[in-house]
N, C-alpha and C. Protein backbone atom coordinates (compact mmCIF):
# COMPACT_ATOMS: atom_id res chain seq x y z
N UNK A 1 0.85 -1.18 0.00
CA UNK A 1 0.00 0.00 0.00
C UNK A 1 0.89 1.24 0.00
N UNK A 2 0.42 2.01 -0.45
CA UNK A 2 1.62 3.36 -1.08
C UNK A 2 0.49 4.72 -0.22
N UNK A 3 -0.33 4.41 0.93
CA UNK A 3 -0.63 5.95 0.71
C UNK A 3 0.15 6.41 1.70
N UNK A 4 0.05 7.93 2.09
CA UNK A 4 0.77 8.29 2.59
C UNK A 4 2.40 8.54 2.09
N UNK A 5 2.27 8.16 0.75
CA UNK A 5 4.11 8.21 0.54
C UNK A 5 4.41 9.87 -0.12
N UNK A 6 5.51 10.42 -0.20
CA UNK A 6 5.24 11.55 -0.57
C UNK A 6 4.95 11.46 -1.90
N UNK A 7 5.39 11.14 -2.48
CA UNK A 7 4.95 11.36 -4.06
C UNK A 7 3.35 11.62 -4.46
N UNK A 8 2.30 11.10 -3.47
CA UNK A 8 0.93 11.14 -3.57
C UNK A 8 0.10 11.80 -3.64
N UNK A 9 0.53 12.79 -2.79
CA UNK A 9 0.02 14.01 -2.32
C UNK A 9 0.85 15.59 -1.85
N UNK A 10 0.51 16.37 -2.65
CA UNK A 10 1.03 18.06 -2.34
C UNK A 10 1.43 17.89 -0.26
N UNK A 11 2.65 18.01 -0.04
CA UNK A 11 3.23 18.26 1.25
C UNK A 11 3.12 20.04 1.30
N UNK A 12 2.25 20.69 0.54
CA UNK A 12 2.33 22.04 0.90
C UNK A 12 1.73 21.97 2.29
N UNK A 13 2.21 23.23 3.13
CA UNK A 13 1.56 23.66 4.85
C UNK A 13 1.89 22.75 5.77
N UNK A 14 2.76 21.40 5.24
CA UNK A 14 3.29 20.87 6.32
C UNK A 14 4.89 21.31 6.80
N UNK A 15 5.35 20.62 8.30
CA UNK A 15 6.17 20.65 8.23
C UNK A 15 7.26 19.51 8.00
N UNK A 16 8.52 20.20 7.51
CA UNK A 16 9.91 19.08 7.27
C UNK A 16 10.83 19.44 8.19
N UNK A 17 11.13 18.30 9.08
CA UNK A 17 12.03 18.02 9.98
C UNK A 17 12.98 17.40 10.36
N UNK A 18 13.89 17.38 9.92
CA UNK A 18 15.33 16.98 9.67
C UNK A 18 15.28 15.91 10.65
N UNK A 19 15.71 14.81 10.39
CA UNK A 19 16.31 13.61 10.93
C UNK A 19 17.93 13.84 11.77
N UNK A 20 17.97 12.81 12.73
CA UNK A 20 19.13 13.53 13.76
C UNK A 20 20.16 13.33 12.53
N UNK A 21 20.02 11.92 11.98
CA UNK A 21 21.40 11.98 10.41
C UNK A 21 21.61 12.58 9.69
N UNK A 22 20.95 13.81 9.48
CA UNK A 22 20.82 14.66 8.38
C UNK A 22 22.26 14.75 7.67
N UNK A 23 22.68 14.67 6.59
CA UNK A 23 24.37 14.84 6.35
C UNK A 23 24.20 16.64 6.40
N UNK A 24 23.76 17.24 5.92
CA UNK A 24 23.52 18.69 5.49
C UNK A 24 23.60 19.54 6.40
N UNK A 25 24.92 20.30 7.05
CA UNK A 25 25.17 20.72 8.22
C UNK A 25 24.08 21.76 7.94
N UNK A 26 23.68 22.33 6.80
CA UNK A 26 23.08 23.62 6.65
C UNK A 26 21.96 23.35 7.45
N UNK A 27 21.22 22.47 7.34
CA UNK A 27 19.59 21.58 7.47
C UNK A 27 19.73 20.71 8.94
N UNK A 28 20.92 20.60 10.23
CA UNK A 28 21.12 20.01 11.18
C UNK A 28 20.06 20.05 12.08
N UNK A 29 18.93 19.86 12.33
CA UNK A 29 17.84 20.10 13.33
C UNK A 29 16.80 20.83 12.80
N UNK A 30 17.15 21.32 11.46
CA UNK A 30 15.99 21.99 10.80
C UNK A 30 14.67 21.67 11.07
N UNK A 31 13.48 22.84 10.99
CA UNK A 31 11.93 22.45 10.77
C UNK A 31 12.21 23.65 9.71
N UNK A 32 11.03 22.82 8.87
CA UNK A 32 10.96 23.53 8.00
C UNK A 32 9.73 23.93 7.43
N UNK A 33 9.09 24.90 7.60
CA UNK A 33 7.54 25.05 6.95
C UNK A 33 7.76 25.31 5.09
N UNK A 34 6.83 24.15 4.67
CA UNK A 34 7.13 24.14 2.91
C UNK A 34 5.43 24.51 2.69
N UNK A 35 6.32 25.64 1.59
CA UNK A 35 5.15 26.84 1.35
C UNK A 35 4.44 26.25 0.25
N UNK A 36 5.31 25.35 -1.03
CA UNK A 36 5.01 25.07 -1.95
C UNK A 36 5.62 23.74 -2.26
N UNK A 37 4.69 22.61 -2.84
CA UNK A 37 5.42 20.90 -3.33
C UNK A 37 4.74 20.77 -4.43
N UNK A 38 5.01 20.47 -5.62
CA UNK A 38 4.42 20.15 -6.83
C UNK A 38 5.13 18.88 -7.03
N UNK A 39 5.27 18.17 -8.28
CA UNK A 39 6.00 17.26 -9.18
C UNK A 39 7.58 18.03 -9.84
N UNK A 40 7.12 19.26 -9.72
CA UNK A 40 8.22 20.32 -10.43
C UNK A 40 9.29 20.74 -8.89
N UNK A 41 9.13 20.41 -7.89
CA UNK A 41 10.13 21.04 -6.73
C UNK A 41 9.10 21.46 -5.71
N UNK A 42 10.21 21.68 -4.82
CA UNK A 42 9.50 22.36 -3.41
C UNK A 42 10.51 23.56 -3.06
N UNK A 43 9.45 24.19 -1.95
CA UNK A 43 9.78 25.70 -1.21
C UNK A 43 9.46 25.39 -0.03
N UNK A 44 10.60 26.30 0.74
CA UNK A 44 10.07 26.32 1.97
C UNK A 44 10.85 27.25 2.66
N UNK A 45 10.50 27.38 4.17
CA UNK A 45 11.16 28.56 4.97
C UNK A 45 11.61 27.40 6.46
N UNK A 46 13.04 27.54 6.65
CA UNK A 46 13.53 27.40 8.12
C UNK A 46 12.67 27.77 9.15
N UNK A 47 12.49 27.34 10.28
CA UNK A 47 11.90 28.23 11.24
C UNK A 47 12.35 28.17 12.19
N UNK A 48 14.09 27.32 12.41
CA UNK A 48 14.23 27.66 13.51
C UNK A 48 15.78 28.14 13.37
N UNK A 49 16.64 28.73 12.63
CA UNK A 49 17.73 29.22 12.76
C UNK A 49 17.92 30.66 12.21
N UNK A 50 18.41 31.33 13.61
CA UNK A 50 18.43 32.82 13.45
C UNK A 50 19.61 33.16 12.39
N UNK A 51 19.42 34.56 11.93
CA UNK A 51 20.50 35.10 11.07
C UNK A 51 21.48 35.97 11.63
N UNK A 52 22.49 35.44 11.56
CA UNK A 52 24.09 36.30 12.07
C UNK A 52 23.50 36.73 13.07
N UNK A 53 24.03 38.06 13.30
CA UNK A 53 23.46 39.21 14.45
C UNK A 53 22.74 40.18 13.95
N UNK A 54 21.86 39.80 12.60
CA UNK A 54 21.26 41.13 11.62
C UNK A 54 20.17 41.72 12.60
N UNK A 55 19.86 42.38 13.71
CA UNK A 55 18.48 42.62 13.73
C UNK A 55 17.60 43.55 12.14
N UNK A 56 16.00 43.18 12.85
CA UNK A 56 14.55 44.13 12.52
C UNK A 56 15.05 45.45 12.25
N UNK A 57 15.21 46.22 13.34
CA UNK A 57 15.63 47.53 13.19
C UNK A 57 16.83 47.59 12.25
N UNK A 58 17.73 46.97 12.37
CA UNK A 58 19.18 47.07 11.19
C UNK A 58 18.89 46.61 10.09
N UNK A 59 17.58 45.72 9.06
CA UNK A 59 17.53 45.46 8.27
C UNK A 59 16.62 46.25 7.08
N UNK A 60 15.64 46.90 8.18
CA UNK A 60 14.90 48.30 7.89
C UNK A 60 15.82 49.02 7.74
N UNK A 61 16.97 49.52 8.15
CA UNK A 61 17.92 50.63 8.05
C UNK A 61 18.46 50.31 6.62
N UNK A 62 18.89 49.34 6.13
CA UNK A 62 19.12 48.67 5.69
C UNK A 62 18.76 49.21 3.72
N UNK A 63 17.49 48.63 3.69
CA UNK A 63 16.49 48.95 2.59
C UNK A 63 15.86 49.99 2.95
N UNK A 64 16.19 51.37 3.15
CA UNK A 64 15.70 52.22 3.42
C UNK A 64 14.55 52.75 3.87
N UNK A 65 13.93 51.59 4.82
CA UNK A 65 12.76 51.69 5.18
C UNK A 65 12.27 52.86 6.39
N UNK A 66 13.76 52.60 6.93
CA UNK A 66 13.75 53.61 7.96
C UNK A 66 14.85 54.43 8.13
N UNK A 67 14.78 55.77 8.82
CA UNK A 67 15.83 56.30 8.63
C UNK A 67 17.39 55.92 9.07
N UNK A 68 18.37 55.99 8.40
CA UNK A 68 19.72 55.72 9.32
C UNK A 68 19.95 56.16 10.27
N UNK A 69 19.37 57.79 10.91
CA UNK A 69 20.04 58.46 12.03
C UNK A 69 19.22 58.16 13.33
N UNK A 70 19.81 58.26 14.30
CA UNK A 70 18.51 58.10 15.49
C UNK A 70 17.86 57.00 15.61
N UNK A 71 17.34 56.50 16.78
CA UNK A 71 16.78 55.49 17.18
C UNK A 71 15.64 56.02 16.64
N UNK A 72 14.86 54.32 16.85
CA UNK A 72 13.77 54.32 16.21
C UNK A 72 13.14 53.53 17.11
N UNK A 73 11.73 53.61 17.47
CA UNK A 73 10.42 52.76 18.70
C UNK A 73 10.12 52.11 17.67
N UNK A 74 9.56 50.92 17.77
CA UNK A 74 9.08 50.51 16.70
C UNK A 74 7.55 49.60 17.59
N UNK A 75 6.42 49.53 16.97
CA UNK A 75 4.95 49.16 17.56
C UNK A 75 5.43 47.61 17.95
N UNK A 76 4.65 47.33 18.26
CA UNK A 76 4.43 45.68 18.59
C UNK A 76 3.32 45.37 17.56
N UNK A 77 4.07 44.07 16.90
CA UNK A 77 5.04 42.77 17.66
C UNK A 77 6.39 43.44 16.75
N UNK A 78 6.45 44.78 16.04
CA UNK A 78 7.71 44.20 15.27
C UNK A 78 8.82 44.51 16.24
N UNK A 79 8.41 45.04 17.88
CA UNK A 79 9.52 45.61 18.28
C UNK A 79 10.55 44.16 18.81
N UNK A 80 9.38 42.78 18.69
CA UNK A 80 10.53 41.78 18.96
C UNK A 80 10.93 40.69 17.44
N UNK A 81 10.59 41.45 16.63
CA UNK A 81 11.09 40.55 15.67
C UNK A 81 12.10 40.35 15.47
N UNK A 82 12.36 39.08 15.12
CA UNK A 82 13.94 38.25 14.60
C UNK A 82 14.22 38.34 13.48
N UNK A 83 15.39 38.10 12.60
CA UNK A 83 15.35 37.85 11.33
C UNK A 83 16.37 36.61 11.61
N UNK A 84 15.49 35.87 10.85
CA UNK A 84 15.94 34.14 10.47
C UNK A 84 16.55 33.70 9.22
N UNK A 85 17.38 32.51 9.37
CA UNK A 85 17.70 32.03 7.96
C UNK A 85 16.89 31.38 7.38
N UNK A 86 16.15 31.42 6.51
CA UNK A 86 15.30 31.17 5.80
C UNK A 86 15.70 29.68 4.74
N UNK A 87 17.40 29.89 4.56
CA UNK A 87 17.32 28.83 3.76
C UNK A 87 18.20 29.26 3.23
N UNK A 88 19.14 28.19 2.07
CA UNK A 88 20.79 28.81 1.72
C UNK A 88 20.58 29.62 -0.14
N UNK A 89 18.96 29.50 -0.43
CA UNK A 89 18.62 30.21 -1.67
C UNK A 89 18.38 31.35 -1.15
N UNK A 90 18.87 32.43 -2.50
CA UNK A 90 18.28 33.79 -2.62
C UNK A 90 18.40 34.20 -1.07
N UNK A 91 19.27 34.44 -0.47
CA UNK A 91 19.70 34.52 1.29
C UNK A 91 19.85 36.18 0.89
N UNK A 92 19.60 37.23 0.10
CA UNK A 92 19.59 38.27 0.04
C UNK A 92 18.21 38.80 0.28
N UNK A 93 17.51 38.06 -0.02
CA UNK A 93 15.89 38.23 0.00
C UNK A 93 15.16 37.83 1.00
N UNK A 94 14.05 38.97 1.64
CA UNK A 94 13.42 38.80 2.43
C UNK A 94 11.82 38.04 2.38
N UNK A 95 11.54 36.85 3.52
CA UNK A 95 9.96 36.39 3.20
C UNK A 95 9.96 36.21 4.26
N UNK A 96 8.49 36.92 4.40
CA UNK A 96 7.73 37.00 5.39
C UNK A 96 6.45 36.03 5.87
N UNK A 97 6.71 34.64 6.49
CA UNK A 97 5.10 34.12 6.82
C UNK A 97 4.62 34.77 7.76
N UNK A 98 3.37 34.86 7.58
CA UNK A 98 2.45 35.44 8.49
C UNK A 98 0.88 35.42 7.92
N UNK A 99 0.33 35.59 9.67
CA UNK A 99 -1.14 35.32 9.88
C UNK A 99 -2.48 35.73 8.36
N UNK A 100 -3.10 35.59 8.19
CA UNK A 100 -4.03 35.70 6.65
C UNK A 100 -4.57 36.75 7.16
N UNK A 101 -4.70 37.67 8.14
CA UNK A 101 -5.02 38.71 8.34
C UNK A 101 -4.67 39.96 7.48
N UNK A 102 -3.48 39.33 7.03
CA UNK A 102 -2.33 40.87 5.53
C UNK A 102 -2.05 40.51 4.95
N UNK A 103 -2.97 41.05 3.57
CA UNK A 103 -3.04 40.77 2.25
C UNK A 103 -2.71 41.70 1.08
N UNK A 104 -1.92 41.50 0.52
CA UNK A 104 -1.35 42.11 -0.51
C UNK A 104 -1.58 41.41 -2.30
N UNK A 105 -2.38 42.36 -2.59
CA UNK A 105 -3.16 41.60 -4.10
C UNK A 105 -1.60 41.23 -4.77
N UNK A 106 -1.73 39.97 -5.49
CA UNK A 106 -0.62 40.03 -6.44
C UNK A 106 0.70 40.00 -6.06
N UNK A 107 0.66 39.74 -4.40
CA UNK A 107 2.14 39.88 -3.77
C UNK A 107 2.32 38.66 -2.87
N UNK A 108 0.81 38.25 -1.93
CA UNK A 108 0.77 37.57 -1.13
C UNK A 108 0.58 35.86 -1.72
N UNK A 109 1.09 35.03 -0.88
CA UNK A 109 0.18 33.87 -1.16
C UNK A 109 -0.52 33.10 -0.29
N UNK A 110 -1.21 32.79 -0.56
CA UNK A 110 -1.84 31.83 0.89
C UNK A 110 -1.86 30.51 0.78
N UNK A 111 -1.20 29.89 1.89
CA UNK A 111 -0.74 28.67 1.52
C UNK A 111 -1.75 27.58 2.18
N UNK A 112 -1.93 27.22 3.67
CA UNK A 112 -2.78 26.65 3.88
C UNK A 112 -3.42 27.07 5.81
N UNK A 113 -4.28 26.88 5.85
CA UNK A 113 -4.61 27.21 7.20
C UNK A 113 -4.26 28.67 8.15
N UNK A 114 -4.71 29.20 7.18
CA UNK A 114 -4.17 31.21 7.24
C UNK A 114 -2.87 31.55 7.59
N UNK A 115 -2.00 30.73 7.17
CA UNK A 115 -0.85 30.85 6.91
C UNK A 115 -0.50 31.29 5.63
N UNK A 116 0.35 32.38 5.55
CA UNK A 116 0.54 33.48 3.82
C UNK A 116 1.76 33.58 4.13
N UNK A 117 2.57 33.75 2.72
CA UNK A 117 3.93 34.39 2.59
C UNK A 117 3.30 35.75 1.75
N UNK A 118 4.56 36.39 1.88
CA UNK A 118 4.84 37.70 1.05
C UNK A 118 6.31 37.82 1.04
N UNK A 119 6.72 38.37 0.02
CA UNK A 119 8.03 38.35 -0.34
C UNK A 119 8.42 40.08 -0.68
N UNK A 120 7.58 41.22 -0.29
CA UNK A 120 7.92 42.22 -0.74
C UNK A 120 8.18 43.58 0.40
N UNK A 121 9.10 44.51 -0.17
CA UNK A 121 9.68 45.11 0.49
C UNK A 121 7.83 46.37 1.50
N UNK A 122 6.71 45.74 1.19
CA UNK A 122 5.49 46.47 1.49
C UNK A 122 5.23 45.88 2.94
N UNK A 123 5.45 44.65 2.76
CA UNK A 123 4.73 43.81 3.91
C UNK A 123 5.99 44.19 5.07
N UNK A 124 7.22 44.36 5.24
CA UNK A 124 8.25 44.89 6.56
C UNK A 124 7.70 46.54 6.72
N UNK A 125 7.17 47.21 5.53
CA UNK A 125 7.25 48.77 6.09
C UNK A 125 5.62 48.60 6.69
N UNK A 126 4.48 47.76 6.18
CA UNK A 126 3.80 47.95 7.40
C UNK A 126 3.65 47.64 8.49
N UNK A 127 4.60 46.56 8.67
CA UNK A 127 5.32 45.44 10.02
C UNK A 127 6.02 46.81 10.82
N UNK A 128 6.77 47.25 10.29
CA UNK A 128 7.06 48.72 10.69
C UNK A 128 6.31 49.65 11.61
N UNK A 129 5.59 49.89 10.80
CA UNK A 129 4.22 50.87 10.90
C UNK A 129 2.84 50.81 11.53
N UNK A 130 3.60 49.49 12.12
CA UNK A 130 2.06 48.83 13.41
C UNK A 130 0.99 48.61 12.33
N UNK A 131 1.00 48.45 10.52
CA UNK A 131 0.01 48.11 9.87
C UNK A 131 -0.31 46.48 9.49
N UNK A 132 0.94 45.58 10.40
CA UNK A 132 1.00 44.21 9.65
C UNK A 132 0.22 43.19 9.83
N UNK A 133 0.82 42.20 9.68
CA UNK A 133 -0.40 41.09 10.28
C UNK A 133 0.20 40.83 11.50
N UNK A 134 -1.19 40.24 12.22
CA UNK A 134 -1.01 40.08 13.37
C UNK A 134 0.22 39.13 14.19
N UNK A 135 0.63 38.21 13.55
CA UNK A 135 1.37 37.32 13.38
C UNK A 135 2.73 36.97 12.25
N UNK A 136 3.96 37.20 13.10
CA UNK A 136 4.49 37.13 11.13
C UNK A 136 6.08 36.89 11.62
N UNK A 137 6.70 36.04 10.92
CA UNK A 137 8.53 35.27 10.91
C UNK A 137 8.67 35.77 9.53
N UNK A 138 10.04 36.44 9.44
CA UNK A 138 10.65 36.80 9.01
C UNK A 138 12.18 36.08 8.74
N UNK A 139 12.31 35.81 7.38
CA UNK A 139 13.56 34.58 7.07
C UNK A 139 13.99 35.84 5.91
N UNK A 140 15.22 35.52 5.78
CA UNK A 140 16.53 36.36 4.64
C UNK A 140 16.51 34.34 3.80
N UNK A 141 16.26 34.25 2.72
CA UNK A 141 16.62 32.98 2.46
C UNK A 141 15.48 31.93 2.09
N UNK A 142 15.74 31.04 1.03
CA UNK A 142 14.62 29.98 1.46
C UNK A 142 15.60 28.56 1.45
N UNK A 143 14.38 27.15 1.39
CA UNK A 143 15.42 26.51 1.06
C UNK A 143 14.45 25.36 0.17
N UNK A 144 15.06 25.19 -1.06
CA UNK A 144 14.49 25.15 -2.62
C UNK A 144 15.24 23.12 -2.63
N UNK A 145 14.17 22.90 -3.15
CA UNK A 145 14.77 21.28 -3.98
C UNK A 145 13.76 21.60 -5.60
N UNK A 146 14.60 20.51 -6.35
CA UNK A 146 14.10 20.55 -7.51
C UNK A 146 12.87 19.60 -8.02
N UNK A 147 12.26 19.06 -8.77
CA UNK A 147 11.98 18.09 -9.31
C UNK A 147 12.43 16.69 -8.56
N UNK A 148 11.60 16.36 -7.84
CA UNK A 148 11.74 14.77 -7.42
C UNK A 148 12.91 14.35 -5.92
N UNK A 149 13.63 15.31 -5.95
CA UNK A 149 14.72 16.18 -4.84
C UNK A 149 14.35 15.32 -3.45
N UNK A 150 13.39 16.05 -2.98
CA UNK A 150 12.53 16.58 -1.95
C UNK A 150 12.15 14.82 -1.30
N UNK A 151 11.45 14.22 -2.26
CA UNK A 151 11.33 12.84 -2.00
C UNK A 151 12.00 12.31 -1.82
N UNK A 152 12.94 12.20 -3.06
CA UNK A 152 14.41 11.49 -2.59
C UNK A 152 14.64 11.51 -1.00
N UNK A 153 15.35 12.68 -0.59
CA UNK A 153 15.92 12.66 0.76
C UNK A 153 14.43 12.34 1.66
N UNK A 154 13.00 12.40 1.44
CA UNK A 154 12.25 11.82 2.22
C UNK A 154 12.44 10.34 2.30
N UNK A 155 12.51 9.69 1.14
CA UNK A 155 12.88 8.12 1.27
C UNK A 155 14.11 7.74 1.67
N UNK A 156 15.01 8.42 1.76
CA UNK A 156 16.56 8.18 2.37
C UNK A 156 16.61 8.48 4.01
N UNK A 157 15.23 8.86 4.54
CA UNK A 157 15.29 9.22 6.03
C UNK A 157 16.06 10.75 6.38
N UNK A 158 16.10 11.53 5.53
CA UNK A 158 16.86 12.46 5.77
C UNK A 158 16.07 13.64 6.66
N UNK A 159 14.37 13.24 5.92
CA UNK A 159 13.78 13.99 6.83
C UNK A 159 12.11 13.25 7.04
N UNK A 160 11.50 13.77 7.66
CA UNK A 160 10.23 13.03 7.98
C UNK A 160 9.24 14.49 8.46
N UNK A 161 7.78 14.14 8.24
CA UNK A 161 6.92 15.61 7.86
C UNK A 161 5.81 15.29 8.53
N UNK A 162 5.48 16.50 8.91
CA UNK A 162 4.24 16.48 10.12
C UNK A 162 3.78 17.81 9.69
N UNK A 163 2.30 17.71 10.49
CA UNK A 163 1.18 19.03 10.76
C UNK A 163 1.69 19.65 11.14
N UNK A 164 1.62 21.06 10.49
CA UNK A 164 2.16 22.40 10.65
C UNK A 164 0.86 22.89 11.97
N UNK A 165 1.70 23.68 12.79
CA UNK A 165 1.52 24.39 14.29
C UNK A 165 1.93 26.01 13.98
N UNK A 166 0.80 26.90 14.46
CA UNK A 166 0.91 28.35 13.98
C UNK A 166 2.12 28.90 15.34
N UNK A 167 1.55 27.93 16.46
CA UNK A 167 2.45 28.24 17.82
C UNK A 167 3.89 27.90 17.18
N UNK A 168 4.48 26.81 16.59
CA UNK A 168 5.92 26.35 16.37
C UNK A 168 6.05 27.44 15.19
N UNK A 169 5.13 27.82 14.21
CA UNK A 169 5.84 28.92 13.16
C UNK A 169 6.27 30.11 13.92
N UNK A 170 5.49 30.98 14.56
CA UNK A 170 5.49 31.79 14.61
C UNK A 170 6.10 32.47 16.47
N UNK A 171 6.57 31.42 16.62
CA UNK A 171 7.17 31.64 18.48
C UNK A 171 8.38 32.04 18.05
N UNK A 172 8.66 32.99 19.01
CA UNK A 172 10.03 33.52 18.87
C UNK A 172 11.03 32.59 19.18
N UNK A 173 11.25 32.15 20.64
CA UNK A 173 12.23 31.08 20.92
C UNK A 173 12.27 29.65 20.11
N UNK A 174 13.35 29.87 19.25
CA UNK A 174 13.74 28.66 18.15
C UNK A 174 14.41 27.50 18.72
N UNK A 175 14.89 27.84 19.59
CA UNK A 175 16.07 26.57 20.34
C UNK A 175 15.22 25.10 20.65
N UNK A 176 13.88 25.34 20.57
CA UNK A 176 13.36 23.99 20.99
C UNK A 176 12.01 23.56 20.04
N UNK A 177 11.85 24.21 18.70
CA UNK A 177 11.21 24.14 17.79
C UNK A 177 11.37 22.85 17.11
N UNK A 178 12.41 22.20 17.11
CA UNK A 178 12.75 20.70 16.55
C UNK A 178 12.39 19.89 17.25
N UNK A 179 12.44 19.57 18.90
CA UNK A 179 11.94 18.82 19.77
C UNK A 179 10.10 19.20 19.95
N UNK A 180 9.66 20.10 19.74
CA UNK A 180 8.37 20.52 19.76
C UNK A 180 7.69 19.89 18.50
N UNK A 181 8.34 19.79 17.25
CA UNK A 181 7.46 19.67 16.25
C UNK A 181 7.71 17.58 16.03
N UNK A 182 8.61 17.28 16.52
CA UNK A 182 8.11 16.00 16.65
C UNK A 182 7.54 15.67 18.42
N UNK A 183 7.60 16.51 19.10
CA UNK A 183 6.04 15.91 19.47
C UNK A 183 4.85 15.57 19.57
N UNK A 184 4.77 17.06 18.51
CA UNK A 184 3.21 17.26 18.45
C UNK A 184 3.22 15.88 17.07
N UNK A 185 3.99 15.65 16.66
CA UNK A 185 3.89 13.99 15.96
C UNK A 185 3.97 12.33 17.24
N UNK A 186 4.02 12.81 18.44
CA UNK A 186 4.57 11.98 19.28
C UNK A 186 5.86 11.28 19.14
N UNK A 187 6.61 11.77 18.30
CA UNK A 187 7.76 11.66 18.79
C UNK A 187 8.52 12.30 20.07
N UNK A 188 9.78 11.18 20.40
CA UNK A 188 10.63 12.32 21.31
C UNK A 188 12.11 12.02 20.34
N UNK A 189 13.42 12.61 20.62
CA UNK A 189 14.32 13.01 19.98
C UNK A 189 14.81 11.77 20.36
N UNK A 190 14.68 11.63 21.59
CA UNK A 190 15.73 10.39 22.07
C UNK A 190 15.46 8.79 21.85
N UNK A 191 14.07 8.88 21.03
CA UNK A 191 13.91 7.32 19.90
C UNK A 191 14.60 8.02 18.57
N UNK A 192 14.58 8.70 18.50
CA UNK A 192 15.03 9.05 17.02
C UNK A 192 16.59 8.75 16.66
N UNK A 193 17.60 9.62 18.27
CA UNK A 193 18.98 8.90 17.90
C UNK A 193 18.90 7.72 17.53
N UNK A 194 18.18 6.66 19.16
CA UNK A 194 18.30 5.81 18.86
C UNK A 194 18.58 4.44 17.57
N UNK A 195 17.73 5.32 16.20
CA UNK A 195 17.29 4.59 15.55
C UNK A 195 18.50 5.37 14.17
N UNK A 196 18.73 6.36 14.50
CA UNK A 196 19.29 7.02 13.48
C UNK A 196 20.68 5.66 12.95
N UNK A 197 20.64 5.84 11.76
CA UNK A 197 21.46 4.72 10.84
C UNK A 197 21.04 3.18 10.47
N UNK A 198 20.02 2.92 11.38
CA UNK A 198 19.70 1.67 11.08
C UNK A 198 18.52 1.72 9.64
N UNK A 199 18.55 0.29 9.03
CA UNK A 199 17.43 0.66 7.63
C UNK A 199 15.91 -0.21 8.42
């Protein structure tokens, strides 16, 4: 019986969660919310590894969103936003998931369970501007497989995929986002060493 295998069904809005073997130091404990899975490749966003020391405020300074001189207050929630690695593609570029509450015609997408990306320099200046959505992670980066990719390393154990959690997207503290998202699969980490290398 084949259901459940990935090839069957669109893995869009779930999450991918790196196996303790992962070879891919980039991807070591990764979760990964995948925005997009076709037959043609997948997308997706990291959600749990921060970027360098870039802050919110320095990345607005940045793209001229805000001014260079003088501090700046900034509303809530963006006054605690992070900026994350998103992934080792296009790591110059900013995407934003967040709550279906902020919508941008022609910019936004909505992926599944009012969960939306946006990818444009509109959606940080109203994150800015106390105009954003209510909810929203911020990644520099994505991280892209091609055509058939994606499965592969699913059938090699590299990673294994569960129900996406708005609490695990969108919580600030990342350090325990990998142990959280295989629980809410009932996993714990420490069957997983266990088992890591055996077929």
């Amino acid at each position: 019986m084949q259901s459940g295998q990935p090839d069957d069904t669109s893995l869009t809005g779930q999450l991918l969660i790196a196996m303790p073997q992962m070879e891919d130091e980039r991807f070591a404990h990764a979760v990964i919310y995948l925005c997009a899975h076709s037959p043609e490749g997948a997308m997706g966003i990291i959600l749990n590894q921060q970027a360098s020391s870039l802050s919110f405020p320095d990345l607005l300074r940045q793209l001229d969103i805000i001014p260079e001189e003088g501090d700046i207050v900034l509303p809530e929630p963006a006054d605690r936003m992070q900026v994350h690695r998103g992934g080792p593609v296009e790591t110059g570029r900013g995407f934003v998931l967040h709550t279906g509450d902020f919508f941008i015609d022609n910019s936004t997408l909505a992926i599944q369970d009012g969960i939306c990306l946006t990818a444009t320099l509109d959606i940080l200046r109203a994150i800015a501007e106390g105009r954003g959505p209510r909810q929203a992670m911020l990644a520099l980066g994505y991280a892209g497989w091609g055509a058939g990719q994606l499965e592969t390393e699913i059938q090699a154990n590299g990673w294994i995929t569960g129900p996406a959690d708005s609490a695990i997207i969108f919580d600030e503290t990342i350090d325990n986002k990998w142990d959280r998202a295989l629980a809410k699969m009932g996993i714990s980490s420490g069957m997983l060493s266990r088992e890591a290398g055996h077929a």
